[in-house]
C-alpha atoms as a PDB file:
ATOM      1  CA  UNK A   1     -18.884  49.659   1.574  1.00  0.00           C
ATOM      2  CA  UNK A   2     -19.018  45.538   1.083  1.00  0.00           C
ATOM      3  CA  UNK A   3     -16.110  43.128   1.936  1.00  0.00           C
ATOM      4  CA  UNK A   4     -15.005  40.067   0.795  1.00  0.00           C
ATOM      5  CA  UNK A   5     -12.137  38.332   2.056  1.00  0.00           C
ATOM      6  CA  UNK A   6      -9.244  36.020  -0.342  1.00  0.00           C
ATOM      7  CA  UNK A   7      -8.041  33.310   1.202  1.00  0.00           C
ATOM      8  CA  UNK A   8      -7.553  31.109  -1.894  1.00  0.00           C
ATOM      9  CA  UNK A   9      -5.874  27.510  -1.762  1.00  0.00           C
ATOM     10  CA  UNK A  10      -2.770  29.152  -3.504  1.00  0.00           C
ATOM     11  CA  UNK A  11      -1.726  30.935  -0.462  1.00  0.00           C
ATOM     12  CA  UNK A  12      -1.151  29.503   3.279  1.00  0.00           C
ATOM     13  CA  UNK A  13      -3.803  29.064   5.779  1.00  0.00           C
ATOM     14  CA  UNK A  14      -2.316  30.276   9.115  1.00  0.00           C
ATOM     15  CA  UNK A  15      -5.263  28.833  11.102  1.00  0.00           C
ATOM     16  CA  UNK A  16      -6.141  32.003  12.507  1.00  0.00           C
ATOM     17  CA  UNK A  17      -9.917  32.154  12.564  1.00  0.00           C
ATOM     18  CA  UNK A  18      -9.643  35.386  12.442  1.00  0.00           C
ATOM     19  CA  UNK A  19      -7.033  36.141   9.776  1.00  0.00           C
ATOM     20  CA  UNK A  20      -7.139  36.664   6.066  1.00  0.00           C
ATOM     21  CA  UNK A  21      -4.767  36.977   3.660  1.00  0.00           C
ATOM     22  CA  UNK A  22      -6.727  39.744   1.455  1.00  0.00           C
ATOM     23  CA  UNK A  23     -10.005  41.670   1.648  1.00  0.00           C
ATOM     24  CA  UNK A  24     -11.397  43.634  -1.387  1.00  0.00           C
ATOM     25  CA  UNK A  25     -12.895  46.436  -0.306  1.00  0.00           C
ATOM     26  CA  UNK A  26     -15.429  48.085  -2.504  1.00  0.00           C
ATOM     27  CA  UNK A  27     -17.376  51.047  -2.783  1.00  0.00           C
ATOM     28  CA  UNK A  28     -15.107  53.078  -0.541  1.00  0.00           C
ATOM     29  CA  UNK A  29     -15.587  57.155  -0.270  1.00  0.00           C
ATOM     30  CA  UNK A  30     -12.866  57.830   2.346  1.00  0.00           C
ATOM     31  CA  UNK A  31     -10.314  56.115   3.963  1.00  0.00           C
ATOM     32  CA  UNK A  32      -8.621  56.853   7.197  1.00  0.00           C
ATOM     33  CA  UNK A  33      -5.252  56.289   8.282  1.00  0.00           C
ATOM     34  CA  UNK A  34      -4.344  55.732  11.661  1.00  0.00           C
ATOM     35  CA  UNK A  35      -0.911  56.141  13.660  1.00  0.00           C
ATOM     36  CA  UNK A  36       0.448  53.148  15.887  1.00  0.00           C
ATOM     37  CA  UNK A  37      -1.418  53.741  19.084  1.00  0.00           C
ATOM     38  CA  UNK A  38       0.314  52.475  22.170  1.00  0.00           C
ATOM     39  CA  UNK A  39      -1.197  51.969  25.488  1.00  0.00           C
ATOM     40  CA  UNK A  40      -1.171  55.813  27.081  1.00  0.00           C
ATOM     41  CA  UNK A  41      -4.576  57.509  28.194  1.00  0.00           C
ATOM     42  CA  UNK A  42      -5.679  60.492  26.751  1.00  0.00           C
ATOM     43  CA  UNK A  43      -3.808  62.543  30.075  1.00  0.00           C
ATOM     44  CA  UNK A  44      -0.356  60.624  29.079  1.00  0.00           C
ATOM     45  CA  UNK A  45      -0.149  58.204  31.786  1.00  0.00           C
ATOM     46  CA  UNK A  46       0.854  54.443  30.903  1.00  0.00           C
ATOM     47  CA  UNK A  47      -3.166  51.948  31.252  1.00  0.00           C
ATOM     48  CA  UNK A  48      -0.483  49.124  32.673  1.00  0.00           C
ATOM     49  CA  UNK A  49       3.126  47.490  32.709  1.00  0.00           C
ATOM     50  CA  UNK A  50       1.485  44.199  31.377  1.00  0.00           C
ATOM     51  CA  UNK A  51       0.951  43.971  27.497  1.00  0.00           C
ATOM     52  CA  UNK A  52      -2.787  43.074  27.795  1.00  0.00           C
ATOM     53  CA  UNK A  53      -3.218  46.572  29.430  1.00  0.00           C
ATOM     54  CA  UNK A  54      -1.840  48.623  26.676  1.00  0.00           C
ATOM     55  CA  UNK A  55      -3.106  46.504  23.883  1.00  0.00           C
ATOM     56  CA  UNK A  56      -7.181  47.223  25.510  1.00  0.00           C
ATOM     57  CA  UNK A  57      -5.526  50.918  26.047  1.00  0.00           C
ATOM     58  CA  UNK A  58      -4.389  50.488  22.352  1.00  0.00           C
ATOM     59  CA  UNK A  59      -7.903  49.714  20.854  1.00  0.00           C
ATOM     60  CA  UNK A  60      -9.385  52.115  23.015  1.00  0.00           C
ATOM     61  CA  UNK A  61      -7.094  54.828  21.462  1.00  0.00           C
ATOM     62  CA  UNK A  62      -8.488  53.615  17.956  1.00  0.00           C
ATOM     63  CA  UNK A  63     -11.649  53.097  18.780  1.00  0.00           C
ATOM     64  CA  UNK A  64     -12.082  57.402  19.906  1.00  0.00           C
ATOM     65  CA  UNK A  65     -10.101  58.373  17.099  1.00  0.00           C
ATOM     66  CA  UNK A  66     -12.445  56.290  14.783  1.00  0.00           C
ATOM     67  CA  UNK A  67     -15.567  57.850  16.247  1.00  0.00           C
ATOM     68  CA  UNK A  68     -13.815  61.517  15.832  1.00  0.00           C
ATOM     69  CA  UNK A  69     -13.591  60.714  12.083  1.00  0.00           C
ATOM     70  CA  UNK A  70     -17.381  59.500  12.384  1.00  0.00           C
ATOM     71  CA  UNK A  71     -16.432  55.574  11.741  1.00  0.00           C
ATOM     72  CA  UNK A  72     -16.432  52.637  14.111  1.00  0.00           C
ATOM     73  CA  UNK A  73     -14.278  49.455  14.662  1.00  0.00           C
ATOM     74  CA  UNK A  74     -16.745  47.646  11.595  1.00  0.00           C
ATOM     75  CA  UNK A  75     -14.864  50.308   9.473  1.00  0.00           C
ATOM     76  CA  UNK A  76     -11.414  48.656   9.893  1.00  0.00           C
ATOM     77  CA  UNK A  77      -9.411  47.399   6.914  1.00  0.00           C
ATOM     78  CA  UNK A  78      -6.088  46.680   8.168  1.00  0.00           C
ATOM     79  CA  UNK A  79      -3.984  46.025  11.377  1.00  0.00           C
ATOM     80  CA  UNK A  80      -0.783  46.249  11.826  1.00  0.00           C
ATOM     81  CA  UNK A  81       0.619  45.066  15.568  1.00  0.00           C
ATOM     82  CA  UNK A  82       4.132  45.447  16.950  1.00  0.00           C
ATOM     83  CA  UNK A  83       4.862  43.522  20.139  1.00  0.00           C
ATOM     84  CA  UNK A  84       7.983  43.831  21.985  1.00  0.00           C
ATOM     85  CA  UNK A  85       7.890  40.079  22.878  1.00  0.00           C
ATOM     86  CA  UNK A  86       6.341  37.097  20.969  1.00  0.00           C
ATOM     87  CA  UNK A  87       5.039  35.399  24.554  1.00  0.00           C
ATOM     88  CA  UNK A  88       2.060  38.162  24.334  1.00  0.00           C
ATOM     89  CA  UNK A  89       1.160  36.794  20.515  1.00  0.00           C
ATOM     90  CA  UNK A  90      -1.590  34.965  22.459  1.00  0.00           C
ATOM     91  CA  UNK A  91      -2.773  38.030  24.642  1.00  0.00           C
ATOM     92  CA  UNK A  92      -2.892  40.131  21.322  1.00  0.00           C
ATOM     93  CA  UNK A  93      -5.157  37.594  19.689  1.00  0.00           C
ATOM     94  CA  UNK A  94      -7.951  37.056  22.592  1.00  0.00           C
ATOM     95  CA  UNK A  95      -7.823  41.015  23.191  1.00  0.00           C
ATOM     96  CA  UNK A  96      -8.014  41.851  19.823  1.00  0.00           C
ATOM     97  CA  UNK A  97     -11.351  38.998  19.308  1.00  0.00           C
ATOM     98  CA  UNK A  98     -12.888  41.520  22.254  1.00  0.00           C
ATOM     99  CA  UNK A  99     -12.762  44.457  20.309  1.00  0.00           C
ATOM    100  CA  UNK A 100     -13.496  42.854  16.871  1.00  0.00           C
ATOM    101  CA  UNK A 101     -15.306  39.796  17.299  1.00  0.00           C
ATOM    102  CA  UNK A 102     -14.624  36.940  14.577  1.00  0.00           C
ATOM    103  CA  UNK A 103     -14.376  39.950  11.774  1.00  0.00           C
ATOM    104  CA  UNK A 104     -11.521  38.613   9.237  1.00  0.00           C
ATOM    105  CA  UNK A 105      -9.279  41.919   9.412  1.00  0.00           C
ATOM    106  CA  UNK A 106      -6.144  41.719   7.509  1.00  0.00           C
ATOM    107  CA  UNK A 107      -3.133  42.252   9.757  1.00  0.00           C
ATOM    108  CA  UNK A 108       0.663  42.428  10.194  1.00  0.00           C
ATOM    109  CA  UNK A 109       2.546  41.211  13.179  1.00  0.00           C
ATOM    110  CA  UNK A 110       5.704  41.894  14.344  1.00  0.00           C
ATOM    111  CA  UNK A 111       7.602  41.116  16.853  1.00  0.00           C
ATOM    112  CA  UNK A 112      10.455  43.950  17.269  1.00  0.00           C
ATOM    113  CA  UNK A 113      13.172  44.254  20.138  1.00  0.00           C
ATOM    114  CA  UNK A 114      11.877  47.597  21.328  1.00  0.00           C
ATOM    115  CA  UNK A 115       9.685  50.651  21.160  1.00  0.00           C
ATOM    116  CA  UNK A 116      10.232  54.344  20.880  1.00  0.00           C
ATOM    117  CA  UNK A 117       9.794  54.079  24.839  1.00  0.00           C
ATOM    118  CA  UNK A 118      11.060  51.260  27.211  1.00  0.00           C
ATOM    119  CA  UNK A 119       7.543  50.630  28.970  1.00  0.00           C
ATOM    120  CA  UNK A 120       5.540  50.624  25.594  1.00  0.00           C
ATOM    121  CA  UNK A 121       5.152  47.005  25.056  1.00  0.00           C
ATOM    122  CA  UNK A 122       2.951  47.440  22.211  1.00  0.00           C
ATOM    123  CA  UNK A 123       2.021  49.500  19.231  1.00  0.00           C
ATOM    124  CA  UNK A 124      -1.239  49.118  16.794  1.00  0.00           C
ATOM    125  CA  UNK A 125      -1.217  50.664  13.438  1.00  0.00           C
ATOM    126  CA  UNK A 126      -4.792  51.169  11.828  1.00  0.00           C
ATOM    127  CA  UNK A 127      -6.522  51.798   8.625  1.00  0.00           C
ATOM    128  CA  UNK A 128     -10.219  52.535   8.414  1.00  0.00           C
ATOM    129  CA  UNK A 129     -12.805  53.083   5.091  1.00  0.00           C
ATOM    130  CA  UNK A 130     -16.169  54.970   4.842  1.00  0.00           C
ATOM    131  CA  UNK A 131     -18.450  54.145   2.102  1.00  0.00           C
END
């Protein structure tokens, strides 16, 4: 699989280092679709109250299910975050460069007045590609 991000003049430049606006993906066998992960351990308890807790808990969560489908964070093609407050936009970004480095991964963010549950603070959606 090869990569090549779009960020043409013709279309804003957020300043995100880490942002794109498009990536063509080519030569892709398989992709896989995550669910939003939130920021509950495998035995159901909540990592943290704070946001930065559940967003490592939240990459954790995709990084296992990526290995179960035999693919790694490199694999990743899209992001899609919810937060529950835009103060933690910041938080998201420097956790998020942890996990992925300086990879340009397309992405969504929202900021949205709640969750499905009152102590989930934030919510990752995911989708991977195997060559």
């Amino acid at each position: 699989m090869t990569t090549k991000t779009h960020d043409p003049d013709t279309v804003p430049n957020l300043g995100i280092p880490t942002f794109t606006q498009g990536l063509m993906v080519e030569g892709v066998k398989d992709w896989f679709i995550l669910s939003g992960q939130i920021g509950l351990k495998a035995d159901g308890t909540l990592a943290g109250r704070d946001t930065e807790s559940q967003i490592r808990q939240a990459f954790a969560n995709i990084a296992n299910l990526l290995a179960d489908a035999g693919l790694g964070l490199d694999d990743l093609v899209f992001l899609r975050f919810y937060l529950t407050d835009a103060a933690d936009i910041p938080v998201m970004r420097t956790t998020r460069n942890e996990f992925l480095g300086s990879r340009k991964v397309p992405s969504t963010l929202l900021v949205i007045s709640a969750l499905a549950n009152p102590d989930w603070t934030v919510e990752i959606e995911a989708v991977a590609a195997r060559r």
